[in-house]
Structures are given as structure tokens and as C-alpha cells.
Protein backbone atom coordinates (compact mmCIF):
# COMPACT_ATOMS: atom_id res chain seq x y z
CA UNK A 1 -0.79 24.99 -12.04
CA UNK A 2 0.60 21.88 -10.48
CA UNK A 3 -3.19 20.68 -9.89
CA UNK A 4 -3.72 21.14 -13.28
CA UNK A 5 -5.53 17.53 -14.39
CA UNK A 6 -3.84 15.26 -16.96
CA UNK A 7 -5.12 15.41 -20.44
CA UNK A 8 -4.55 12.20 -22.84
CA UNK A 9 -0.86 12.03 -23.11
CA UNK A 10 0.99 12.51 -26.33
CA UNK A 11 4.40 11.78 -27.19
CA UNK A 12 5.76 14.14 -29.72
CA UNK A 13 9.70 14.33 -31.25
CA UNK A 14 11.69 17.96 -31.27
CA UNK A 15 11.86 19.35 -34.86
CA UNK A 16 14.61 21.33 -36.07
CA UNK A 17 13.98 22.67 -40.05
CA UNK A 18 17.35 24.55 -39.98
CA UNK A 19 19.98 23.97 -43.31
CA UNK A 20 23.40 24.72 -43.78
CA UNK A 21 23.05 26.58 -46.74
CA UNK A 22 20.41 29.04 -45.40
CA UNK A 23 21.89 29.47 -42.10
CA UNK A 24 25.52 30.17 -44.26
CA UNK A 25 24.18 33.03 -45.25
CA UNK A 26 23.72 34.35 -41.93
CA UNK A 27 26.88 33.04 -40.71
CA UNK A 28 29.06 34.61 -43.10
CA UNK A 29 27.29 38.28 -43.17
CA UNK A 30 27.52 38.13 -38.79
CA UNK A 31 31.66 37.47 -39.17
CA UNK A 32 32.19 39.66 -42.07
CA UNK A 33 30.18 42.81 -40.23
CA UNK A 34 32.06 41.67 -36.59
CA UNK A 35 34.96 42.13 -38.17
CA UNK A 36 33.78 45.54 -40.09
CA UNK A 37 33.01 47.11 -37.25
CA UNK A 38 35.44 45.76 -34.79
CA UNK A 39 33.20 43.61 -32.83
CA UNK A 40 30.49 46.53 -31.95
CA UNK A 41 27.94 44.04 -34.59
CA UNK A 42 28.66 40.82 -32.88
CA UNK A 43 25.30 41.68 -30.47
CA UNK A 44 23.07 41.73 -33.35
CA UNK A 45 25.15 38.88 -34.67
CA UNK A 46 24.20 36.74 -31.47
CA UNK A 47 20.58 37.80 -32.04
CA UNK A 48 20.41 36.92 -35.34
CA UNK A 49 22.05 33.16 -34.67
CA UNK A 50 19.94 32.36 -31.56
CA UNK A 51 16.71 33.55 -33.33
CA UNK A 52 17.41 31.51 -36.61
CA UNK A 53 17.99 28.48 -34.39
CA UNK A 54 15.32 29.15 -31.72
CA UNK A 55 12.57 29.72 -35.46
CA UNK A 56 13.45 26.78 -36.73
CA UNK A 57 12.95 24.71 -33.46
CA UNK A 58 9.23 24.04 -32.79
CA UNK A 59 8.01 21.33 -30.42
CA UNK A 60 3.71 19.87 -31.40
CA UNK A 61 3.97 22.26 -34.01
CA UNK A 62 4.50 25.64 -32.34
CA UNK A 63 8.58 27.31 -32.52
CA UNK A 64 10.05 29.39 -29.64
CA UNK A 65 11.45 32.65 -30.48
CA UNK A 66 14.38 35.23 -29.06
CA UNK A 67 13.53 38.53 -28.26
CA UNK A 68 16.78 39.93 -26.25
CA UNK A 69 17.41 43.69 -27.83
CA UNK A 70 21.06 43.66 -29.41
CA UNK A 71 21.54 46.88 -27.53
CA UNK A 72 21.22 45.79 -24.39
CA UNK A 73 23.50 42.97 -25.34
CA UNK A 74 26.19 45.46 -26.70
CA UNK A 75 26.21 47.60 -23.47
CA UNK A 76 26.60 44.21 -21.24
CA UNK A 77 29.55 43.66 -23.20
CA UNK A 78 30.70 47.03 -23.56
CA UNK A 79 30.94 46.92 -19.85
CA UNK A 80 32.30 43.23 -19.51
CA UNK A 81 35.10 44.70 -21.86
CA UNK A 82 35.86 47.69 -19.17
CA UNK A 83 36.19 45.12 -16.67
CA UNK A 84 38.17 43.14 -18.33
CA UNK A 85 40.57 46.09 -19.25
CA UNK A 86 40.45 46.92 -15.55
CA UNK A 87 41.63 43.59 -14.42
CA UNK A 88 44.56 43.63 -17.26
CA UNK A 89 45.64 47.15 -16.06
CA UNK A 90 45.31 46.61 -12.16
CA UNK A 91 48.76 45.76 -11.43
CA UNK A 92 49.86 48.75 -12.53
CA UNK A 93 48.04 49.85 -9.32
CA UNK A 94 49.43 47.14 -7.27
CA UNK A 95 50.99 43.76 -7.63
CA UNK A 96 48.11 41.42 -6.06
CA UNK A 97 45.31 43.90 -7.33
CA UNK A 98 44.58 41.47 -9.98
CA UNK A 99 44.40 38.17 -7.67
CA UNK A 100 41.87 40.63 -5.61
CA UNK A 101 39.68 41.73 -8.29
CA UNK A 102 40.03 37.50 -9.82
CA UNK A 103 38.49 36.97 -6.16
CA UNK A 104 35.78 39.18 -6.50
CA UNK A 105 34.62 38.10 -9.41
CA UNK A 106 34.62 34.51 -8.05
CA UNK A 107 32.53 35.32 -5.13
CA UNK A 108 30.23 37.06 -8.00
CA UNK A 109 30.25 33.83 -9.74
CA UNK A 110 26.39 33.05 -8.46
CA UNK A 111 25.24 36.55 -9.14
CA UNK A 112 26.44 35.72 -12.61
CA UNK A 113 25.17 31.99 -12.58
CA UNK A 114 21.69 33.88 -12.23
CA UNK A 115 21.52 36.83 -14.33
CA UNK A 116 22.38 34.83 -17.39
CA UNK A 117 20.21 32.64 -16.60
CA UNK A 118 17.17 35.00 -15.82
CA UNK A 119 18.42 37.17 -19.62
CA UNK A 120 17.84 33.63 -21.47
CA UNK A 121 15.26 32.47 -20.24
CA UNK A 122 13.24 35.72 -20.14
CA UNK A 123 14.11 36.65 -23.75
CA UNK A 124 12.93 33.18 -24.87
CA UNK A 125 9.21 32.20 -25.87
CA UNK A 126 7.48 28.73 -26.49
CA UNK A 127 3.73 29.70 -28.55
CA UNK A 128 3.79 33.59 -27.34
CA UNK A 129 4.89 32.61 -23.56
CA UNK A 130 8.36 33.50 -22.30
CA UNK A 131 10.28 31.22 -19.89
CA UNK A 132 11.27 32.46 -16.79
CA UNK A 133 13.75 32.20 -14.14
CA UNK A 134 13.61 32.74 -10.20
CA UNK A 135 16.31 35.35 -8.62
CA UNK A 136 17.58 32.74 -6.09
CA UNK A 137 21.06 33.89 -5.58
CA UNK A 138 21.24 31.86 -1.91
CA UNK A 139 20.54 28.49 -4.06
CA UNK A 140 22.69 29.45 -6.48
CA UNK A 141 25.66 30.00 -3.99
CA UNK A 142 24.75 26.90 -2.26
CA UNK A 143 24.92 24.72 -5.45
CA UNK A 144 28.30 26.33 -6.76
CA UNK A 145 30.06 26.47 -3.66
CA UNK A 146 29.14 23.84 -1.18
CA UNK A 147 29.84 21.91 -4.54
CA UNK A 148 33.14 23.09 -5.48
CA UNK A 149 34.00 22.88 -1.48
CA UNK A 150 32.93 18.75 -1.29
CA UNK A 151 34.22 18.09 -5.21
CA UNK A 152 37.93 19.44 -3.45
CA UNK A 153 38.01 18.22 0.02
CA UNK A 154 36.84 14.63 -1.21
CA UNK A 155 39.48 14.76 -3.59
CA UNK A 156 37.10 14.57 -6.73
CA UNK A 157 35.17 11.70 -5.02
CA UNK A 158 31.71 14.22 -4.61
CA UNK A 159 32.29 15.28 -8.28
CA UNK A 160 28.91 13.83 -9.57
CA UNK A 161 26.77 15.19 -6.25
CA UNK A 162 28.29 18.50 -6.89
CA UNK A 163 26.20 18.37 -10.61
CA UNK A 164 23.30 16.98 -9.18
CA UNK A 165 23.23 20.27 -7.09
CA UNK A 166 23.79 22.22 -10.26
CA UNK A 167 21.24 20.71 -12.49
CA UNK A 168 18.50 20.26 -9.27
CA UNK A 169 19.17 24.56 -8.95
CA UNK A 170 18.91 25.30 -12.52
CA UNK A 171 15.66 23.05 -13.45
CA UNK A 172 13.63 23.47 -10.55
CA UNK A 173 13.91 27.42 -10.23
CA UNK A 174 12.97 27.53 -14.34
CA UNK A 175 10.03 28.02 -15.71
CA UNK A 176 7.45 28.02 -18.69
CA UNK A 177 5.35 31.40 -17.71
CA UNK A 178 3.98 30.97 -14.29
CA UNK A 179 4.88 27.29 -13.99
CA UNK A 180 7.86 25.85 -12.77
CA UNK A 181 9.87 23.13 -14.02
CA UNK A 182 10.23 19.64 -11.27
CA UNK A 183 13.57 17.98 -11.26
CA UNK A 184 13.38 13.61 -10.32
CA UNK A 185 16.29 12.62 -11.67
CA UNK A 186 17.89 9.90 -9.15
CA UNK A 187 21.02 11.52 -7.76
CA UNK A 188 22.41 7.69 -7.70
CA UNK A 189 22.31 7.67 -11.56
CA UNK A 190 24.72 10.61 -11.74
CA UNK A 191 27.22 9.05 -9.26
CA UNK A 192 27.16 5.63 -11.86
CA UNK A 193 27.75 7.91 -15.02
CA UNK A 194 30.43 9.47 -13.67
CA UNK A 195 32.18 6.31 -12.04
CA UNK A 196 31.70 4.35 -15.00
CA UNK A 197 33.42 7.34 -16.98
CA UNK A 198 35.94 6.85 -14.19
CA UNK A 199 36.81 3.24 -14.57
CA UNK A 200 36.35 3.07 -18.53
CA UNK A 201 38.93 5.50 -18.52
CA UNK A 202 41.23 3.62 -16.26
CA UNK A 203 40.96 0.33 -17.85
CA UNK A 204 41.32 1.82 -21.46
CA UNK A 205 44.26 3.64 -20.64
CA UNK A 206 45.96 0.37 -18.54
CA UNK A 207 44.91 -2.14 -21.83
CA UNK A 208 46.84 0.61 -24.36
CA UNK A 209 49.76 0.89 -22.01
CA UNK A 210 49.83 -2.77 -21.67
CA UNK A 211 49.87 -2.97 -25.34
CA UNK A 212 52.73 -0.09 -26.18
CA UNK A 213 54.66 -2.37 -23.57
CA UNK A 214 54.26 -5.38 -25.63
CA UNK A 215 55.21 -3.43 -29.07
CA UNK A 216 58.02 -1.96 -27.16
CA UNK A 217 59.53 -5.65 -26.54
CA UNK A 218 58.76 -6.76 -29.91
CA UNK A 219 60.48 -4.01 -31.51
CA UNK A 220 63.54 -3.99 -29.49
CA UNK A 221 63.94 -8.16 -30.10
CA UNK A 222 63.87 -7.59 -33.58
CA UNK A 223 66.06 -4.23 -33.81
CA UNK A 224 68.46 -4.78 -31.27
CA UNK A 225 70.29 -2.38 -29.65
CA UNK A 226 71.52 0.60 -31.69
CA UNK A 227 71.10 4.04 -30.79
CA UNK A 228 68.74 4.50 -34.22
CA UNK A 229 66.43 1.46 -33.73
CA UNK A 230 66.37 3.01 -29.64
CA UNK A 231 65.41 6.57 -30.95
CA UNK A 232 62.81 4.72 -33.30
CA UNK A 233 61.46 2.53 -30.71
CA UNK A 234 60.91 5.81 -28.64
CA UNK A 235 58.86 7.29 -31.15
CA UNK A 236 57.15 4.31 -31.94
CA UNK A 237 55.95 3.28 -28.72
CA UNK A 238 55.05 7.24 -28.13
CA UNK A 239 53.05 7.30 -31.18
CA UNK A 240 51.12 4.25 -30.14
CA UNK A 241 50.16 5.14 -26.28
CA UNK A 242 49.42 8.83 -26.91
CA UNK A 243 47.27 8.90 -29.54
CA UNK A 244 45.00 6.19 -28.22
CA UNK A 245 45.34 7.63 -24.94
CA UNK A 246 43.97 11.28 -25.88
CA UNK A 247 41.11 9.74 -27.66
CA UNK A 248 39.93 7.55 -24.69
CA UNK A 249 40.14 10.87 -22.98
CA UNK A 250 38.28 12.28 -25.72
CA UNK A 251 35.67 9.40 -25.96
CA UNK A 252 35.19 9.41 -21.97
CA UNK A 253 34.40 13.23 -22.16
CA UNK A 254 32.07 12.65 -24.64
CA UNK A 255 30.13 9.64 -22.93
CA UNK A 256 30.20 11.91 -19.13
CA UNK A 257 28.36 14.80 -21.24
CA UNK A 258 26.10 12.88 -23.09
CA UNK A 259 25.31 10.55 -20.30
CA UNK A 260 24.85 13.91 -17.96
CA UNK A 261 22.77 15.67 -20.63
CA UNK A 262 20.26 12.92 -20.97
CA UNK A 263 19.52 11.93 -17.51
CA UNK A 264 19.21 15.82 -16.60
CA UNK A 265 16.67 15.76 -19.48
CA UNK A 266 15.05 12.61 -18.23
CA UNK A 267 14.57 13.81 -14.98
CA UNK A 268 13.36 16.83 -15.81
CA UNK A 269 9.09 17.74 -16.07
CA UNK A 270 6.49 20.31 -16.28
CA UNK A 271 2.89 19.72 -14.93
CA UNK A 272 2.34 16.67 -16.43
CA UNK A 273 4.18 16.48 -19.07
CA UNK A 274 7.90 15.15 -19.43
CA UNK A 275 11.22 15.20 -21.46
CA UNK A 276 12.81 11.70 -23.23
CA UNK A 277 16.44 12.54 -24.28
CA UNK A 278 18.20 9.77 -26.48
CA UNK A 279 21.65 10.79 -27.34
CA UNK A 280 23.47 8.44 -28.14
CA UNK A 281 27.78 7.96 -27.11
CA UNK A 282 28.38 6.66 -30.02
CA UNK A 283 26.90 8.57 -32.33
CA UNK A 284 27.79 11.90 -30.74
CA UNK A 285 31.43 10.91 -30.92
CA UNK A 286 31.42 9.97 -34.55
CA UNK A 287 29.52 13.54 -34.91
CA UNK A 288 32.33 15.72 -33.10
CA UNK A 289 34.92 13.99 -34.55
CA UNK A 290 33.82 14.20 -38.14
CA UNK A 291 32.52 18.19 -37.38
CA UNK A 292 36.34 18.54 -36.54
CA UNK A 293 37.83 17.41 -39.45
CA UNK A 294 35.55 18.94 -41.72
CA UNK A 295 36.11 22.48 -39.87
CA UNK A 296 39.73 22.05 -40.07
CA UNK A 297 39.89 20.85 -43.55
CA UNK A 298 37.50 23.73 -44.75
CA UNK A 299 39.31 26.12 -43.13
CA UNK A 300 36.47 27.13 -40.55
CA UNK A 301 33.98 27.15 -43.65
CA UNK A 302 32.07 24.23 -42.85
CA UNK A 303 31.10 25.61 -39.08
CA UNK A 304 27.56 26.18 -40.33
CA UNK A 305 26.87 23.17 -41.29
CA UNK A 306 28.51 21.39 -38.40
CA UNK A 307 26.57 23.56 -35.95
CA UNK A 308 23.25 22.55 -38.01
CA UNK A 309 24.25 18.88 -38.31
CA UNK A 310 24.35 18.70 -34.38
CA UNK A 311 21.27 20.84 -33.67
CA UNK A 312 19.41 18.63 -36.10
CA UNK A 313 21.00 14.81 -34.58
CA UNK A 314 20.04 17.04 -31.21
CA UNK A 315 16.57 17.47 -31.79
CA UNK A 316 15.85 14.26 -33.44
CA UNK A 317 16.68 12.54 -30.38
CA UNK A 318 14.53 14.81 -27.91
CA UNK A 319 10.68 13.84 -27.06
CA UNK A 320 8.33 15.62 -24.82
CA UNK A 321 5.58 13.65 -23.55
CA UNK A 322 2.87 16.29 -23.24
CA UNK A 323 0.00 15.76 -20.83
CA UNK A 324 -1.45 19.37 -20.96
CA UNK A 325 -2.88 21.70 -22.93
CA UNK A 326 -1.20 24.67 -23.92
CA UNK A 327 -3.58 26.94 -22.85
CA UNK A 328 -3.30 26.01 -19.40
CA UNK A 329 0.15 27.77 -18.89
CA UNK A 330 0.11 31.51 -17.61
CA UNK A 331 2.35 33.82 -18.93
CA UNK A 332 4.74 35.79 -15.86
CA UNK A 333 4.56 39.38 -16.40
CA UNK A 334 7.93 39.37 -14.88
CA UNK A 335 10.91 41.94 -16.28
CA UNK A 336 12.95 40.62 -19.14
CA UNK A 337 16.29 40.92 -16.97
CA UNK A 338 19.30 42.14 -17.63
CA UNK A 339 22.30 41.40 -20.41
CA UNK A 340 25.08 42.44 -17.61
CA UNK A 341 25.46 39.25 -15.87
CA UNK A 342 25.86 37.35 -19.15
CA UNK A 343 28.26 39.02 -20.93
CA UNK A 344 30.28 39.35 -18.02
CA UNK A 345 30.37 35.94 -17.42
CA UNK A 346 31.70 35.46 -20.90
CA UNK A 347 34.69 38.12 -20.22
CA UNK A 348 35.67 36.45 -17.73
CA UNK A 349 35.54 32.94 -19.25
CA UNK A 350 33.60 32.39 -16.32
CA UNK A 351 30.66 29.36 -17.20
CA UNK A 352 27.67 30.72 -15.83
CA UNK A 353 24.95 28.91 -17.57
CA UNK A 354 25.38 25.27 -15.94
CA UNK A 355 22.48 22.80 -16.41
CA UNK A 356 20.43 21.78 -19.19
């Protein structure tokens, strides 16, 4: 497929059709039957989300699709639940059972990383042809934990190879039927992102410390002494550090994902053809802040339309620069894979679907 010769290139931008009010609908019915039936509906409820936003995304005017059976969904979780009981009712059976059975499941942490991965991608489609995923639990124990190994012995310094390893595993063992996706991203970019995450941080946090220093001596020269203008002066100069201080946090978090999301994107191709991601820091910021304030001002109401607002900024943002014809991909006749290794995952709080 690789061979495959170039056809005149095209550069096409993601569409995503989905509104707030429609998808609402759907929303509201999913929580109101989860909570009917005591969680047993939230597998068809994750069906019906994931193929309402999978519909309404279509790339050169063919949508992908979601075909995972809510069954199989509901006995993954069924059995992530047992587990779960397990681990809160193993000390009953000894007093480090549950550190044991917390090791186990981080040694199973790959295993996971791969199942989900193999259950999503083989229960998605793109014009009739699913995506696939390769079973290659040695690369997936290599990336997760030669990375967490190097991130901890260099004292966070190895932080941005330990990603590269991530994304590198989960692009170039997926695929689009028979063909696999290629991963070129520049490893060097991802140790810049993350250091200039690094030093933005550093500097913000320095300048508003600098500044609640200078408040704190203008306030005390003009209130003096007293025990109520000291208690004020505390709170003052605590309101004025913190608050900035968690939003640089906030802000920095924002520009490592975004910057990480778009030059995984960037790097990532198929054949000939290629992925342009243009999120922007900014805007992104401005978009989860404002999503939280609506969601907390509507009471959780407005989570449809926040989710929507995203997907749609997300998509408007995303090109694919397609160099060959559709035709020319193979569908694998691979199994569909199993729901087990994702919903266990979850239970555990465990995040096994690193990468793009």
C-alpha cells in the first residue's frame, strides 16, 4: 500500500454538522435512562454519543461510523465493576492484598493500553472501512514503562521523550484497513513544547509573586501596623498570587496539550496523504474557560452544547491533505476486539488510550 503512487493532492477541512439542540435530546434521554436503570443503560448510552458524534464527522464528504455492540460494552463493565468490588473488599482478606492486586493491574497497564485501543479502532469506520490496531503488547510495555522509568530517574527532565514514545506506539501500529499510519514528527519539537511550558510557567509565576510582593509593601505603608490591616493584608496579598497563579497553571496545561495535540497530528500520515492540525492556545483557553462557566452556571445543562462547541472549533481547525484515492485502501478482515480491556481501564481510572 505504501507504493501506492500519488494522485493530485487535495487539501480538504474536517466537518462536524453536530448542534446542541439535536444532540440535547440525546443527552438528556442517555442520563435520565442511566439513572433509571442504575447504570445497566449507560453502554447503549456510550453508543449512542460516539455514533452521533462519529455521523456527524465526515472528512471529503464521506462520515465514519461506530459499530461497538452495547452488550459487549455492558459485560466489559459488568466485569470492570467485579474487579473493582474485589479490590475494595481485598483487605478484608489481608492488609496489603489491595497494594498487590493495585500492582497487578499496573503491570496490566499495556495489556489495557492495547485492548482499548484495538475495541476503538476496530468498531470505527471511515466510507465502509474500519480502522485497525496491531496487538503489540512488547511496544506497548516499552513505551509506558521505559517511559515512566526515564520521566522518574531524570527527575521529570525525559518527560517530553517519554510522549514521543507514546504517540510514535500509538500512530504507527494504527491503521485505516490494511494500511498503517507513519509517525515523522521531530522528537526535538516535543522536548521545546514542553520546556517552553516549563519556563512560561516559571517566569509567570516569579512576575505575579514579584507583584503580590510589591502590593504587600504598598498596603502595609499605607495601613500600618494593626492586627486588622495585617489580617487584611494577608488576604489581600493571598487573593492576588493564588488566583493568578492557578490560572497560569491552568493556561500552561492548556498550551502543553494543545501544543502536544497538534504536532502529534502534524507528524502523523497515511500513504500519501497527511494531517494539518491548527489549534490554537488561545482560543482553546477562552473555549474551556467559557464551557466552565456556562456548565456551572446552568447547572450541568449546558454540557451538550459545550461538548458540541469544542468538537465543532476541533474540526474546523483539522485538514487532511489527501494524495490517494479512496479506493486504494483494503479493508482488514481482522476481529472487532474486545470491550474488556476498555472498560477496565476506566474502573480503574487507569488512562489507557494515550496518543492522538
Amino acid at each position: 500500500m505504501d507504493d501506492t503512487a500519488p494522485v493530485a493532492s487535495k487539501t480538504v477541512t474536517v466537518q462536524f454538522s453536530g448542534e446542541a439542540g439535536e444532540y440535547f435530546r440525546i443527552w438528556i434521554v442517555n442520563i435520565a435512562l442511566t439513572i433509571l436503570t442504575l447504570g445497566v443503560y449507560s453502554a447503549w448510552a456510550t453508543v449512542r454519543k460516539r455514533r452521533y458524534f462519529y455521523s456527524h464527522t465526515a472528512i471529503d464528504e464521506g462520515s465514519f461510523d461506530f459499530h461497538a455492540s452495547p452488550k459487549a460494552i455492558l459485560i466489559g463493565r459488568l466485569i470492570a465493576a467485579a474487579l473493582f468490588g474485589a479490590y475494595l473488599l481485598s483487605d478484608r482478606i489481608h492488609l496489603f492484598a489491595p497494594l498487590a492486586l493495585l500492582v497487578v493491574v499496573f503491570f496490566l497497564v499495556p495489556w489495557l493500553m492495547v485492548r482499548s485501543r484495538v475495541f476503538n479502532m476496530r468498531n470505527t469506520s471511515y466510507r465502509g472501512i474500519r480502522f485497525n490496531f496491531q496487538r503489540n503488547y512488547k511496544g506497548a510495555a516499552k513505551a509506558f514503562f521505559l517511559g515512566i522509568l526515564v520521566t522518574v530517574f531524570t527527575f521529570g527532565v525525559m518527560t517530553p521523550t517519554a510522549a514521543f514514545w507514546r504517540s510514535q506506539f500509538f500512530v504507527n501500529n494504527s491503521g485505516y484497513g490494511q494500511t498503517l499510519f507513519k509517525f515523522d514528527a521531530d522528537h526535538n519539537t516535543f522536548i521545546a513544547i514542553f520546556w517552553k511550558m516549563v519556563g512560561l510557567s516559571l517566569l509567570s509565576v516569579i512576575v505575579v509573586a514579584i507583584a503580590g510582593g510589591l502590593i504587600a509593601a504598598l498596603a502595609d505603608e499605607m495601613l500600618g501596623d494593626s492586627g486588622s490591616s495585617s489580617l487584611f493584608l494577608t488576604q489581600l496579598v493571598g487573593y492576588v498570587t493564588i488566583l493568578p497563579i492557578v490560572l497560569v497553571y491552568v493556561v500552561a496545561g492548556v498550551y502543553y496539550r494543545v501544543r502536544l495535540y497538534n504536532c502529534v497530528w502534524n507528524g502523523t500520515c497515511i500513504s500519501n496523504s497527511r494531517f494539518i492540525s491548527l489549534l490554537s492556545v488561545r482560543k482553546m483557553t477562552l473555549i474551556y474557560l467559557t464551557n466552565l462557566v456556562a456548565i456551572v452556571a446552568s447547572f450541568g445543562l449546558l454540557i451538550p452544547w459545550a461538548q458540541i462547541r469544542l468538537a465543532k472549533y476541533r474540526a474546523s481547525v483539522m485538514e487532511v491533505v489527501i494524495a490517494d484515492e479512496w479506493s486504494s485502501f483494503t479493508a482488514d478482515k481482522s476481529a472487532q476486539g474486545s470491550a474488556l480491556g476498555d472498560e477496565i481501564g476506566n474502573a480503574f481510572d487507569i488512562e489507557v488510550d494515550i496518543g492522538i
